[in-house]
Structure formats: C-alpha cells, structure tokens
C-alpha atoms as a PDB file:
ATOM      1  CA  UNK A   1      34.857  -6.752   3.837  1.00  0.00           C
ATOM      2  CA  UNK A   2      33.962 -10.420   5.364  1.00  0.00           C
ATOM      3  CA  UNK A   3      35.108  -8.713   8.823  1.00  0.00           C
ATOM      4  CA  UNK A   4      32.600  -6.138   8.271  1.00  0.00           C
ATOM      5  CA  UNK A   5      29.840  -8.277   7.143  1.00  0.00           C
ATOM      6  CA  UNK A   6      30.218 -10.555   9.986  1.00  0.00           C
ATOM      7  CA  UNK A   7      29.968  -7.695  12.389  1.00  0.00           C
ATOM      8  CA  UNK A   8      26.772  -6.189  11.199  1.00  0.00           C
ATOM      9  CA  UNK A   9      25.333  -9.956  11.214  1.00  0.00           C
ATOM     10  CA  UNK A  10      26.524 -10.305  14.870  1.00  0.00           C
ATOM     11  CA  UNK A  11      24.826  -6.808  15.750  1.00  0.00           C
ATOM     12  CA  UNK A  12      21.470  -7.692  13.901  1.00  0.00           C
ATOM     13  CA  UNK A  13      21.413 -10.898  15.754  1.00  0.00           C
ATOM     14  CA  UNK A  14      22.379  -9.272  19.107  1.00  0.00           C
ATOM     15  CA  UNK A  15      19.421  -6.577  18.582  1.00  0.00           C
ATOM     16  CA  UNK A  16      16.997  -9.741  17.823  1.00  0.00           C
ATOM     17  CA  UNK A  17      17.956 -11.222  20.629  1.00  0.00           C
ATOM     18  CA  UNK A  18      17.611  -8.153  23.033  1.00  0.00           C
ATOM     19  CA  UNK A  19      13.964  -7.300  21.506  1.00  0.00           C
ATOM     20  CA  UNK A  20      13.358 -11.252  21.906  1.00  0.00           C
ATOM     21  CA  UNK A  21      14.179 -11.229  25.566  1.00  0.00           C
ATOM     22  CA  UNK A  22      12.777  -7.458  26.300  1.00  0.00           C
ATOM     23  CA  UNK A  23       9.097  -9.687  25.210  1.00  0.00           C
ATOM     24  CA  UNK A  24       9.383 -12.386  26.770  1.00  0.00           C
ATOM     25  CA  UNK A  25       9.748 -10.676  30.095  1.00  0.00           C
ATOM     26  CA  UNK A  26       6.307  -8.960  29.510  1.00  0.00           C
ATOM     27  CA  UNK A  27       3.594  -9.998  31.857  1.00  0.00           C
ATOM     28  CA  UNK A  28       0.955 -10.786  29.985  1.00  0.00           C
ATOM     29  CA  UNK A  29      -3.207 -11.581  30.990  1.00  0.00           C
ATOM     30  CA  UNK A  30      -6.562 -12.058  28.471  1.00  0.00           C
ATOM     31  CA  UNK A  31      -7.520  -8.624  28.300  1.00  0.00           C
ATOM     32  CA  UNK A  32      -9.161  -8.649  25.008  1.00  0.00           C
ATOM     33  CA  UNK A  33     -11.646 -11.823  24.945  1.00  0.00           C
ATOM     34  CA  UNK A  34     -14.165 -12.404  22.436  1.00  0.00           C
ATOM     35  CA  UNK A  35     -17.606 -12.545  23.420  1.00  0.00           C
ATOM     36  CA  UNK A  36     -21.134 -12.688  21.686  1.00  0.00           C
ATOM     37  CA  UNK A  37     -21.639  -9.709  20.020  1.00  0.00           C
ATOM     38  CA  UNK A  38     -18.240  -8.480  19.628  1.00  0.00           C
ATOM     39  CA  UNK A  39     -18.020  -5.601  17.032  1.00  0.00           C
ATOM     40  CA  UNK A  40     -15.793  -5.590  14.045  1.00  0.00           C
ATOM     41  CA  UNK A  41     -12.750  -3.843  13.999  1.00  0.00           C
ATOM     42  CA  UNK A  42     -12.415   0.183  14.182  1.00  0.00           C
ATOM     43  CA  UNK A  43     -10.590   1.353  11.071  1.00  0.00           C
ATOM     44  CA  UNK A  44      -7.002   2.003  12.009  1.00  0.00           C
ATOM     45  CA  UNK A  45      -5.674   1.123  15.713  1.00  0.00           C
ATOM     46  CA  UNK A  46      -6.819   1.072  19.031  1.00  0.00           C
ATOM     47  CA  UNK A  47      -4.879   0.667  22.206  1.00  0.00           C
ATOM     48  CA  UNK A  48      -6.379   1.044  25.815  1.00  0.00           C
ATOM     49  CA  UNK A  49      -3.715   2.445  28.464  1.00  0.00           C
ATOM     50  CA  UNK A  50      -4.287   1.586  32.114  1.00  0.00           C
ATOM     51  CA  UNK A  51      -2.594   2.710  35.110  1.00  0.00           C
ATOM     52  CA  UNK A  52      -3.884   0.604  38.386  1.00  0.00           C
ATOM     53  CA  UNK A  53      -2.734   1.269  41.728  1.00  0.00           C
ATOM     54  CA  UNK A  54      -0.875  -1.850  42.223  1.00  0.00           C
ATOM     55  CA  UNK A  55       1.817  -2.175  44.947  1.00  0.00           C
ATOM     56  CA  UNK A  56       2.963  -5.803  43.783  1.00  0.00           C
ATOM     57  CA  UNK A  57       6.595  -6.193  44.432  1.00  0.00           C
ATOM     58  CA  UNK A  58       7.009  -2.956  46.670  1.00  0.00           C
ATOM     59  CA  UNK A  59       8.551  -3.431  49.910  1.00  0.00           C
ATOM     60  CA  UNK A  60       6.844  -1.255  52.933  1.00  0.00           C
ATOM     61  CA  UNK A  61       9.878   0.998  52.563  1.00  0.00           C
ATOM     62  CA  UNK A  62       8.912   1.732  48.652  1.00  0.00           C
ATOM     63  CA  UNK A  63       5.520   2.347  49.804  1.00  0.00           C
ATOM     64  CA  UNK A  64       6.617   4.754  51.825  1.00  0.00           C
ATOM     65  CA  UNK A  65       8.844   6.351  49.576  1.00  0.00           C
ATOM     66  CA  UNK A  66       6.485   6.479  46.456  1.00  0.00           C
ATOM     67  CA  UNK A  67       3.609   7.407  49.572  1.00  0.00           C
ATOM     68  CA  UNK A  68       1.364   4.955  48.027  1.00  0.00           C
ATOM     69  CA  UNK A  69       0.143   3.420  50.898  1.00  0.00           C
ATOM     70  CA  UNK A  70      -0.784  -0.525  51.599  1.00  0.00           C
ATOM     71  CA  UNK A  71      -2.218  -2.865  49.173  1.00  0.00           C
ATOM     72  CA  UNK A  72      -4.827  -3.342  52.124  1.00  0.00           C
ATOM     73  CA  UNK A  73      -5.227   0.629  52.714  1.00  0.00           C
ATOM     74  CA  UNK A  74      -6.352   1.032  48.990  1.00  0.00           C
ATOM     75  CA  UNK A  75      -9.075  -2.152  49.542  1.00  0.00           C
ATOM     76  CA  UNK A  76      -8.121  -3.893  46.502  1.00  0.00           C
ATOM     77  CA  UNK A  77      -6.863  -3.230  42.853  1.00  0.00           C
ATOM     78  CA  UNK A  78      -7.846  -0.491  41.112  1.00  0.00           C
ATOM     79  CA  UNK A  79      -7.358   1.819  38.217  1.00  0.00           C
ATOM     80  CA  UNK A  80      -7.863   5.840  37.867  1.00  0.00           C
ATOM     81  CA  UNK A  81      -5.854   6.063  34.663  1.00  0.00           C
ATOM     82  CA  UNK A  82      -7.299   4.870  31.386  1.00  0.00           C
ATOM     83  CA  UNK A  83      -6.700   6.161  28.212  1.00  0.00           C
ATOM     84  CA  UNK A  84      -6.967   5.463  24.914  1.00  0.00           C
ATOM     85  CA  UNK A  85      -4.400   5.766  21.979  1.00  0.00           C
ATOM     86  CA  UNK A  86      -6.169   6.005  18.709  1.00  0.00           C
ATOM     87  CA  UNK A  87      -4.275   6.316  14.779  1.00  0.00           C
ATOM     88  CA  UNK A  88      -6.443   6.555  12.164  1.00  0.00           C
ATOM     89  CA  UNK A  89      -6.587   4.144   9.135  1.00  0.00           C
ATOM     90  CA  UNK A  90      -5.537   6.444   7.055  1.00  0.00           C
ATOM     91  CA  UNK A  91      -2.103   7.603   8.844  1.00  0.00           C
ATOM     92  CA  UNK A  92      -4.031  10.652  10.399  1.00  0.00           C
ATOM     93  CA  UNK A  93      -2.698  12.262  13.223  1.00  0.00           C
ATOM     94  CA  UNK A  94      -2.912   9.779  16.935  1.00  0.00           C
ATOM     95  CA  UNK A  95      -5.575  10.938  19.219  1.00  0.00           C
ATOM     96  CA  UNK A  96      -4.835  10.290  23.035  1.00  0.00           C
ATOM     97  CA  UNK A  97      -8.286  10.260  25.288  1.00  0.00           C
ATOM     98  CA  UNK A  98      -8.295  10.396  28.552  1.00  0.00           C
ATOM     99  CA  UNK A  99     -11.153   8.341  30.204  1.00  0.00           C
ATOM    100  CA  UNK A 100     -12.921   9.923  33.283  1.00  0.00           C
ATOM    101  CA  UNK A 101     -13.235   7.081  35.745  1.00  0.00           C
ATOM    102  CA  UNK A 102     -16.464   8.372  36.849  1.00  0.00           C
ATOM    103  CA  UNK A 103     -18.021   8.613  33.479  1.00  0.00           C
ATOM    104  CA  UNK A 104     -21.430   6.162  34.192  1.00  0.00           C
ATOM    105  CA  UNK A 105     -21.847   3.161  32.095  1.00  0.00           C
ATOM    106  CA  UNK A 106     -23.527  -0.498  31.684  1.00  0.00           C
ATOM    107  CA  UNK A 107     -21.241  -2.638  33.001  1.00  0.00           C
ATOM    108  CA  UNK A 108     -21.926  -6.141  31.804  1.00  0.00           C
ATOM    109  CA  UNK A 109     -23.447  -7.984  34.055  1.00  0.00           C
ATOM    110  CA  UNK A 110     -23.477  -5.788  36.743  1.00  0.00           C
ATOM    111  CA  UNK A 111     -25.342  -2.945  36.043  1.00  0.00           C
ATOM    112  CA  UNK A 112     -24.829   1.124  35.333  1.00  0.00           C
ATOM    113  CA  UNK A 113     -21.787   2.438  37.524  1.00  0.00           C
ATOM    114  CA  UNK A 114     -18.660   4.138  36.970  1.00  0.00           C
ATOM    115  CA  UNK A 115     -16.073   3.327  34.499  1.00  0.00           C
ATOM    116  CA  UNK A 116     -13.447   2.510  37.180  1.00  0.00           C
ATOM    117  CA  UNK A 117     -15.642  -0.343  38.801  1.00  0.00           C
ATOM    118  CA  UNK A 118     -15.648  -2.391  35.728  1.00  0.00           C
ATOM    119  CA  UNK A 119     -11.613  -3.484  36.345  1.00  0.00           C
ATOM    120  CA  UNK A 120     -12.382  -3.619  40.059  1.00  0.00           C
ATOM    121  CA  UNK A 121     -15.442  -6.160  39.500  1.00  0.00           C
ATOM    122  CA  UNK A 122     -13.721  -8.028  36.864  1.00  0.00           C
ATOM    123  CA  UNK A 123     -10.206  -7.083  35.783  1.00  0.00           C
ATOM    124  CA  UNK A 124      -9.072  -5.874  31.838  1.00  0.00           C
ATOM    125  CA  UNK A 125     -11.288  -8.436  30.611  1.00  0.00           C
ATOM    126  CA  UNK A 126     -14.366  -6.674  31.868  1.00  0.00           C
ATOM    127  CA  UNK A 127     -13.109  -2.914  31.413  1.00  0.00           C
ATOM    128  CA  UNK A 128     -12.486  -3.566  27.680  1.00  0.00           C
ATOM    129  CA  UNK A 129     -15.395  -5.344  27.211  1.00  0.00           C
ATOM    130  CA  UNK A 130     -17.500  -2.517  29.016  1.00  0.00           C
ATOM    131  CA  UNK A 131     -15.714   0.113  26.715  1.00  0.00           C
ATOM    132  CA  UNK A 132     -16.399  -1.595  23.229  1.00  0.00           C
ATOM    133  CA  UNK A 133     -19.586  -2.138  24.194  1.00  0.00           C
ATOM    134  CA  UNK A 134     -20.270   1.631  25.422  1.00  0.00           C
ATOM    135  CA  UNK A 135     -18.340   3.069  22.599  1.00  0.00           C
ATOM    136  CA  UNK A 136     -19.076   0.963  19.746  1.00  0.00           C
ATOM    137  CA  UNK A 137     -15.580   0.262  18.887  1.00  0.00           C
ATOM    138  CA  UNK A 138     -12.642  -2.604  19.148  1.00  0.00           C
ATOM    139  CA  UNK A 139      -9.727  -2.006  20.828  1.00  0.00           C
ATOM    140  CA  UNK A 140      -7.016  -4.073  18.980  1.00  0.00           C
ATOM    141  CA  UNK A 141      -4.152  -3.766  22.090  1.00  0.00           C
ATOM    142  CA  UNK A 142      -3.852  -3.350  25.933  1.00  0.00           C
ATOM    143  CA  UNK A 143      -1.314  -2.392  28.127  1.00  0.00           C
ATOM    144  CA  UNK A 144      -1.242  -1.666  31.518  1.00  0.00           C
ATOM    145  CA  UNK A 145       1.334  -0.410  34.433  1.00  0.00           C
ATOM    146  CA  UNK A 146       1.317  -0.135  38.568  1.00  0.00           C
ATOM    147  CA  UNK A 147       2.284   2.048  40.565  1.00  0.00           C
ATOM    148  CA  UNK A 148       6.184   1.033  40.891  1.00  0.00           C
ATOM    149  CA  UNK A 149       6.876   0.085  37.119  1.00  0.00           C
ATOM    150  CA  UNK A 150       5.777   3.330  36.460  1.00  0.00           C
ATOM    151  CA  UNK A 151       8.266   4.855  39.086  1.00  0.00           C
ATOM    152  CA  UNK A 152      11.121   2.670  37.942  1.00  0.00           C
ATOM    153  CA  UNK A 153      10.385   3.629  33.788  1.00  0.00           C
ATOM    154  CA  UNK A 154      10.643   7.022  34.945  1.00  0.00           C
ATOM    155  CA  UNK A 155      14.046   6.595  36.936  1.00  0.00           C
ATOM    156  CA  UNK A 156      15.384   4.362  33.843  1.00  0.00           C
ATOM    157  CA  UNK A 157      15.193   7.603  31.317  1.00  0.00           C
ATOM    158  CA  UNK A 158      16.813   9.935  33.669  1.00  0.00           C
ATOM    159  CA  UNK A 159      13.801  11.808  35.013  1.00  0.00           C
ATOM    160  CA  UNK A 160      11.170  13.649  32.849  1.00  0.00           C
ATOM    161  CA  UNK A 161      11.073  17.237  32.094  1.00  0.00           C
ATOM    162  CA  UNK A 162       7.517  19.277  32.928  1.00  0.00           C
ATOM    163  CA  UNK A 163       6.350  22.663  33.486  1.00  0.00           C
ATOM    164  CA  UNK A 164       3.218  23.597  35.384  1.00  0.00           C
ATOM    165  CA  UNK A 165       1.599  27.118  36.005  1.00  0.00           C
ATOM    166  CA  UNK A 166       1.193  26.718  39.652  1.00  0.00           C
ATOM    167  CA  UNK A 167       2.440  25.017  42.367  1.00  0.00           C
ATOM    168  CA  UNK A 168       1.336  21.773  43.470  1.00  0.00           C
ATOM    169  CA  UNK A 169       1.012  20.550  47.421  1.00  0.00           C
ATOM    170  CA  UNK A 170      -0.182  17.311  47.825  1.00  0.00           C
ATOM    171  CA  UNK A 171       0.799  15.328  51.238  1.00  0.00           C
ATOM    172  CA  UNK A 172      -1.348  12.566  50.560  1.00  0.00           C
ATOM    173  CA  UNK A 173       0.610  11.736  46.949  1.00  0.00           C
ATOM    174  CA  UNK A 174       4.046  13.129  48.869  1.00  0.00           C
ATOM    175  CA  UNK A 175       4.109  15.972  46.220  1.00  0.00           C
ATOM    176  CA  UNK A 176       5.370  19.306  46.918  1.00  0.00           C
ATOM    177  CA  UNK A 177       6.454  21.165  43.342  1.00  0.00           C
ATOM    178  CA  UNK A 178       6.959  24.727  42.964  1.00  0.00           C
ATOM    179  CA  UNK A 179       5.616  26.738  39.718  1.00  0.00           C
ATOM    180  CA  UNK A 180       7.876  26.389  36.874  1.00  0.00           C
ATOM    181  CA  UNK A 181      10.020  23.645  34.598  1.00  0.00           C
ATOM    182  CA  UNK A 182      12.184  21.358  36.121  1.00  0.00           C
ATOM    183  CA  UNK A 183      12.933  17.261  36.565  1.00  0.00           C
ATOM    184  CA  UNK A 184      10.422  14.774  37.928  1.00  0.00           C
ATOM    185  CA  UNK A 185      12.069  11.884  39.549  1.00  0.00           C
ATOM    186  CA  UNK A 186      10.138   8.329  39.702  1.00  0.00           C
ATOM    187  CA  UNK A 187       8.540   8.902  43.192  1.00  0.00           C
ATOM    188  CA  UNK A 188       7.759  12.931  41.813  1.00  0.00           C
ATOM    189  CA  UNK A 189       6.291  11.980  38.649  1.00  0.00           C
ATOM    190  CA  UNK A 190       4.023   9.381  39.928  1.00  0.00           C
ATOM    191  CA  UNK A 191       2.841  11.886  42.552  1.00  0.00           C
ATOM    192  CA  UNK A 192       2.187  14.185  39.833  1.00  0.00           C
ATOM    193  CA  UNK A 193      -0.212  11.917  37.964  1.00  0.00           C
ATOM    194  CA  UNK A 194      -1.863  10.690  41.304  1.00  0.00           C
ATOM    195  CA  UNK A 195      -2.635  14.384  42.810  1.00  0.00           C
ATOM    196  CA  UNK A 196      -6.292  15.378  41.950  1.00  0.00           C
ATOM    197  CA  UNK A 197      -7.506  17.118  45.651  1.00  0.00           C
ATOM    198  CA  UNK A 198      -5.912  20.351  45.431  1.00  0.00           C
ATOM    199  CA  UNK A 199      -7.846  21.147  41.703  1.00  0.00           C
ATOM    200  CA  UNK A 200     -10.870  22.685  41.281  1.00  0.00           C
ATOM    201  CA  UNK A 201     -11.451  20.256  38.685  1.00  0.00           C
ATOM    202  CA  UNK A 202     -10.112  17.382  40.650  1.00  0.00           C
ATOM    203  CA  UNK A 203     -10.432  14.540  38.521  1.00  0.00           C
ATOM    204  CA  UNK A 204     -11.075  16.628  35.075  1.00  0.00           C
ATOM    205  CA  UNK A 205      -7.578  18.337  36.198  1.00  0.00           C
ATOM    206  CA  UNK A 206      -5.431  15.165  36.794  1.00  0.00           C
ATOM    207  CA  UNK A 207      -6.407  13.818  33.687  1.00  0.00           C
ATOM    208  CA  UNK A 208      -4.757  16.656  32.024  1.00  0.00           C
ATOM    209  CA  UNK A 209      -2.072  16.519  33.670  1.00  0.00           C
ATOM    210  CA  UNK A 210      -1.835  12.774  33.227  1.00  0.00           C
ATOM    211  CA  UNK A 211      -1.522  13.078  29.438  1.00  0.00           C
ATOM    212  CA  UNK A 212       0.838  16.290  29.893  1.00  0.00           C
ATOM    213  CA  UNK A 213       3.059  13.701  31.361  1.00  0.00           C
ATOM    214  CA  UNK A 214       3.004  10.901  29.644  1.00  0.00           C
ATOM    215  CA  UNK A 215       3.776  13.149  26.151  1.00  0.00           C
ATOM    216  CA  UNK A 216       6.943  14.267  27.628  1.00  0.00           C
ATOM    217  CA  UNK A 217       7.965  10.655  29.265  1.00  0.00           C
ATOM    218  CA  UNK A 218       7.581   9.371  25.439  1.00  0.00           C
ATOM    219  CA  UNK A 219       9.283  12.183  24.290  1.00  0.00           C
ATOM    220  CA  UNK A 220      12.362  11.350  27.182  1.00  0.00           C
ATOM    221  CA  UNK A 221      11.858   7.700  26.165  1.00  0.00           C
ATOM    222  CA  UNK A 222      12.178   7.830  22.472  1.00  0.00           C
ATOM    223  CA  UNK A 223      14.989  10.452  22.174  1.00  0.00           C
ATOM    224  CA  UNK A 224      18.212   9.708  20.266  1.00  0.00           C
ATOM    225  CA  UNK A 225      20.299  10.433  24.074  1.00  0.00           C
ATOM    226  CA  UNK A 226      18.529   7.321  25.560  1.00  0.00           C
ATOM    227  CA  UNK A 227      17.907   5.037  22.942  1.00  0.00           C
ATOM    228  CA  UNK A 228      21.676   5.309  21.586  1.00  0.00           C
ATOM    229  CA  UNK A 229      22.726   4.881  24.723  1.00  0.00           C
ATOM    230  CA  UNK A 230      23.524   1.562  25.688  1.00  0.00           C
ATOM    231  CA  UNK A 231      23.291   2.032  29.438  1.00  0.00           C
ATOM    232  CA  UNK A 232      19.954   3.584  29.641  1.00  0.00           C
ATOM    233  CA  UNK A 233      18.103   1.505  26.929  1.00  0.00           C
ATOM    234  CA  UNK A 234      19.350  -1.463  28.760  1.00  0.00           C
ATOM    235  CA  UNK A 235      18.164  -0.278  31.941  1.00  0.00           C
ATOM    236  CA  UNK A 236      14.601   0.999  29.962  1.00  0.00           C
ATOM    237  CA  UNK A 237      14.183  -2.066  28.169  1.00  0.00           C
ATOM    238  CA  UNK A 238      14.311  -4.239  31.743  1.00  0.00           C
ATOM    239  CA  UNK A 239      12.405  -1.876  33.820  1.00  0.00           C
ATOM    240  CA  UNK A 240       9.619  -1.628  31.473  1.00  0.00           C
ATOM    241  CA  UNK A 241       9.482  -4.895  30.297  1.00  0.00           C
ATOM    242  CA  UNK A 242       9.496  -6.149  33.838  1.00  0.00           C
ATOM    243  CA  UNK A 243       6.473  -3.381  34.501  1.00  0.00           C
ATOM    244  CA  UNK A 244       3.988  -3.604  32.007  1.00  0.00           C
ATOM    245  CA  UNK A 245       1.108  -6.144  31.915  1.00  0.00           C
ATOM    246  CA  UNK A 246      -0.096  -6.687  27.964  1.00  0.00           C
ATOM    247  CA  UNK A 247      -2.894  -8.766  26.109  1.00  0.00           C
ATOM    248  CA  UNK A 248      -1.735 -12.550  25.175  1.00  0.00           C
ATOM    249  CA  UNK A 249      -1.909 -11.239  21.904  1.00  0.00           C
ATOM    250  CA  UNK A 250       0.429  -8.657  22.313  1.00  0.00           C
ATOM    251  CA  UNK A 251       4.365  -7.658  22.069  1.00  0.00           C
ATOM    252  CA  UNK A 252       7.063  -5.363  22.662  1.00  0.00           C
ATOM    253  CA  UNK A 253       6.626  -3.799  19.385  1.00  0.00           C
ATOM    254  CA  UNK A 254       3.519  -2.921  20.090  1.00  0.00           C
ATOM    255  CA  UNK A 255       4.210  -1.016  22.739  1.00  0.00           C
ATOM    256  CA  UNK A 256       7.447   0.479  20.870  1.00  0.00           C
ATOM    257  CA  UNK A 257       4.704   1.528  18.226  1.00  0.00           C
ATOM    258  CA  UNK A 258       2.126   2.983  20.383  1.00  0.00           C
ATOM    259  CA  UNK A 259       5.169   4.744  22.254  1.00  0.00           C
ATOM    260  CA  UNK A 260       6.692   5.833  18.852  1.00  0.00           C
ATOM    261  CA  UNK A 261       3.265   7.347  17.809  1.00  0.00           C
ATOM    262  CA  UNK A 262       2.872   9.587  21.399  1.00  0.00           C
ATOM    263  CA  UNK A 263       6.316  11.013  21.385  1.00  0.00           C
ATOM    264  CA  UNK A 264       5.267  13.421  18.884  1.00  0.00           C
ATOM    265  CA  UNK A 265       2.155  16.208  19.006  1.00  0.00           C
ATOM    266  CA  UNK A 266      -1.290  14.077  19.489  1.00  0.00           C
ATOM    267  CA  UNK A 267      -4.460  15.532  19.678  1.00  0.00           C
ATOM    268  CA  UNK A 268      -5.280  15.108  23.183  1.00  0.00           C
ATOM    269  CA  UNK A 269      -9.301  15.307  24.688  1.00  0.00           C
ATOM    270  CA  UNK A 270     -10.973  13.998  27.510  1.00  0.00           C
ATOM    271  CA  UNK A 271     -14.142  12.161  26.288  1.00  0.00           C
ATOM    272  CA  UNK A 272     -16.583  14.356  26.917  1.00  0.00           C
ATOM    273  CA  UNK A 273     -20.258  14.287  28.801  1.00  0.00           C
ATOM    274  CA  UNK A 274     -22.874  16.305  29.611  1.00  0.00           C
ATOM    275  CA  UNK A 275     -23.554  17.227  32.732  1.00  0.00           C
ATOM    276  CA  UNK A 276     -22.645  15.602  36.504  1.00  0.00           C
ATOM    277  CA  UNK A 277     -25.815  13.905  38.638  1.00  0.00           C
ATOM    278  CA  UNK A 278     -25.695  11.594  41.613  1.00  0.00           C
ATOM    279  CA  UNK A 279     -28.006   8.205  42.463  1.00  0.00           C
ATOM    280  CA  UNK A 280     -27.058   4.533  44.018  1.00  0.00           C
ATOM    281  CA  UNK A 281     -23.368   4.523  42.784  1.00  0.00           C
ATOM    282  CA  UNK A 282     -22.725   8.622  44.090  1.00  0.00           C
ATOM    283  CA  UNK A 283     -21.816  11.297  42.011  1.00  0.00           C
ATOM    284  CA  UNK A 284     -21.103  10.462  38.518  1.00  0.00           C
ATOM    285  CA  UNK A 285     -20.305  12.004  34.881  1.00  0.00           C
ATOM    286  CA  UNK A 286     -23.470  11.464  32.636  1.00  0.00           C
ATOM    287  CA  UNK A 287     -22.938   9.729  29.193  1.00  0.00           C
ATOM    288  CA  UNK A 288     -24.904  11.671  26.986  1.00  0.00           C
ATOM    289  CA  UNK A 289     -25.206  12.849  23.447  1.00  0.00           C
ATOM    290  CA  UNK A 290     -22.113  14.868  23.372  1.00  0.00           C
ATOM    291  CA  UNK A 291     -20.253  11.365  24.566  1.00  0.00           C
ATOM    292  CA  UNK A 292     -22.322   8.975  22.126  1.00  0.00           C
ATOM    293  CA  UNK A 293     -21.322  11.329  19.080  1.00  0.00           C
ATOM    294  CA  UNK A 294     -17.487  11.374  20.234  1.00  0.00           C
ATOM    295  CA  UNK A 295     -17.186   8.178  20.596  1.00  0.00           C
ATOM    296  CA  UNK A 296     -19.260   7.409  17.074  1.00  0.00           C
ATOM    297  CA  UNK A 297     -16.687   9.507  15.149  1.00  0.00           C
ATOM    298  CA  UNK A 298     -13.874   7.283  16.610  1.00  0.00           C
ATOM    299  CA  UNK A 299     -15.284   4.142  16.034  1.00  0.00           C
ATOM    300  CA  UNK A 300     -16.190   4.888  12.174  1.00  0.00           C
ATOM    301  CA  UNK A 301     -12.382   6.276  11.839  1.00  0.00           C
ATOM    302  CA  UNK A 302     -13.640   9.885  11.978  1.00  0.00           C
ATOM    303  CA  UNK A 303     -11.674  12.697  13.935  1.00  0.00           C
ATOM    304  CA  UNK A 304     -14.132  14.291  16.429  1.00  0.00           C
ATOM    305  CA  UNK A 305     -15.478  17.683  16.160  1.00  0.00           C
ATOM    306  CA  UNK A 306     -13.073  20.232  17.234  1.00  0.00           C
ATOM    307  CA  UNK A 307     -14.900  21.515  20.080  1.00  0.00           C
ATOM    308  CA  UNK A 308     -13.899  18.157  21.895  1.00  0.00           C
ATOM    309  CA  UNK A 309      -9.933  18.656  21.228  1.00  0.00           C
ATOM    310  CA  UNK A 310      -7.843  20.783  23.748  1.00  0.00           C
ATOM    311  CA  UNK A 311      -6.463  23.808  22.661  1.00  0.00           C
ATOM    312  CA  UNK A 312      -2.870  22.734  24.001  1.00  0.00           C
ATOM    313  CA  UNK A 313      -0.550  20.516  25.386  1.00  0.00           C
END
C-alpha cells in the first residue's frame, strides 16, 4: 500500500513538473495593457486568437518548404488570422468568431483603417486595445502563433483530418488538395489556412476554412490517442509551448482551457458587416449596425441573433 502511495505521489509530482516546464517555455509579451477608459469585464471569458505571418526561427530551406516566403518579401509582421473564443458566464455553449482583417475601424491613434493594420502599427497591445474599444468588450486572454509553430503543432499530433467539397490549387501557399477527406501534414495544413485567391469569397472563404481547421486540430489535439500517449504529448507539449506567444498574465492552462472548450461543437460566425466600400486605406468591410449589434450581444454575455451563426461546421 506505501509502494502504491508513493507511486501516485511520484506521478502527481512528475505531471506538476511537466505542466510547470510546458509554461515556462511560453513566450510571453503585454498584450492586454490597461489604458484610460478600459471597460469592465465581459461576463464569462474572452480570448483573442492570432495567427501572424512570422518566419522567426525558419531556415531559408523551411521557408521554402512551408512556401512562406522571406521575412523581407512579406515587408514586416503581420497577422490575417484573428479570432475570438468566447464562453458565456453562464456555461453556455463557446462561440468562435472569426475576425475579417479588412473589417474598418478607429485605430487608436492612428485613425480608421483595417483591422489587420492595428498589429502591424503597434503589435497585440494595439490590436486588443483597438478591438475592446470597437466592440465594447474585455478580452481576459491572448494567444498568438507564426507561421512554423503552427506547422510543427500540426506535425506533433500526427497530421489533422479535413474534408473539403472541392479541390484546392494554390501555388503561391504550395497547396495542391484534391476534393475529399484525407490528412493534412504541417506544411499542408498551414497552406490550407493561408489560401484565399482561388475563392470567390477570398477572404470571407479562408476564414471559414480557418475555423474548419482549427475545430478538427483541437479535436486531434485533445483526443484520448495523443494525450495518453506519452510520445506525442511530449512532443505536443514542446512544440507548442515553444510556438505560442501569450499575455504576461497568462499560462498553459489557459490555453489547455480555451483548447478543451474548441474540441467540441462551437457556434462558429464571422462578425458580420454591412456592405464593402473603398476610400484612403482601399477596399474595406464597413462596420455597421449589423456589426455594432453583434458585437453588443457579446459584450453583455448575450448569444447573437441566429441569423449571424453558420449553419455548419
């Protein structure tokens, strides 16, 4: 019996120590500052999602491989993924919405112009400032991935599982899928997310498919076949940890949580707007009523109407 106690004390202590070192390996950068004004919190949890086109720590031959391209071909650091990962207060069902990047807003101190600029003119700190201010509510945690984490994360669970309607040529993200299910690789799946040209929708389209993917990659992630096996949680646990950029204020059980709450069935929706126009900044996604009311539902812990949801997956 004292054999058997000491063991499950030594594998408590080991799993302490393994979630332990898993955080401290995050990267971490002030993403959520206070400033004057500030809102109060949003009832029930907030988390903003951002995927930048980083290349740091990619040799030329990774580029090449994950056809990203130079740091210097891209002209700086930028993001086309955001999302955000809402739970109600009240235990509700988690809402994932996807962010249009062109969606036109006031960006503090610089003016109206599309969501995307705000991280390029001043990094998380400014892109979740511009969206609490815009939207009306707090976002409580951040997280955020480039281009190789996300490659590696995908490699680490074994590939991820997808199905698509048609098939999907796309030289310039080095994607070439035919109709049907089968496994993404690292190098596939971030093509997949990337590829917008070849959609009527372009942007509208990827964003879909964005959240398509990242469902199933939680889904890969959490199952019992990875996490019970020692070999590819170990390998999860560094790549990711190694990959993912948080607040200060944040840890690996936050993202665990946030992870946890995705692997299931979400209500998914792309924040909506009403209408496209074009002026100094080019063609842009106007906020409008439709977008105001959205986003007032969320921040006063309502669910949205359900014209904004999407009828599937």
């Amino acid at each position: 019996m004292r054999i058997l106690g000491l063991v499950l004390v030594l594998i408590l202590t080991l799993g302490v120590v393994s979630v332990l070192w898993a955080d401290s390996k995050l990267q971490r950068i002030d993403a959520l500052t206070d400033y004057p004004g500030r809102g109060g919190n949003t009832p029930g949890s907030i988390t903003l999602l951002v995927g930048t086109d980083s290349r740091e720590g990619l040799t030329p031959e990774q580029q090449a491989q994950l056809s990203t391209g130079s740091e210097s071909d891209a002209g700086g650091k930028r993001t086309d993924t955001m999302m955000l990962v809402y739970t109600p207060r009240d235990s509700g069902r988690t809402m994932l919405i996807s962010l249009p990047r062109d969606l036109l807003v006031d960006i503090p101190g610089y003016g109206q112009n599309k969501l995307n600029a705000a991280y390029t003119f001043g990094g998380p700190a400014l892109l979740t400032r511009t969206l609490e201010e815009q939207t009306g509510m707090r976002i409580d945690h951040y997280a955020e991935i480039g281009f190789g984490g996300f490659a590696g994360i995908v490699d680490a669970v074994g590939g991820v599982d997808i199905c698509i309607e048609e098939p999907i040529n796309d030289p310039l993200a080095g994607l070439d899928l035919a109709a049907g299910c089968q496994t993404l690789a690292g190098p596939q799946a971030l093509g997949f997310v990337r590829t917008r040209y070849g959609f009527a929708e372009q942007d509208l389209q990827r964003v879909r498919n964005q959240r398509q993917f990242l469902g199933a990659l939680m889904s890969a992630t959490m199952s019992p076949g990875n996490l019970l096996n020692p070999f590819t949680a170990v390998s999860l646990v560094d790549a990711g940890s190694e990959a993912v950029t948080v607040d200060t204020g944040d840890h690996i059980w936050n993202l665990a949580s946030v992870m946890w709450k995705l692997r299931g069935d979400p209500l998914t929706v792309t924040a909506p707007y009403d209408g496209m126009a074009s002026g100094a900044v080019g063609s842009y996604l106007v906020w409008g009523p439709s977008t105001s009311g959205f986003f007032d539902a969320v921040a006063s812990g309502r669910t949205p109407p359900q014209e904004y949801l999407d009828p599937g997956p």
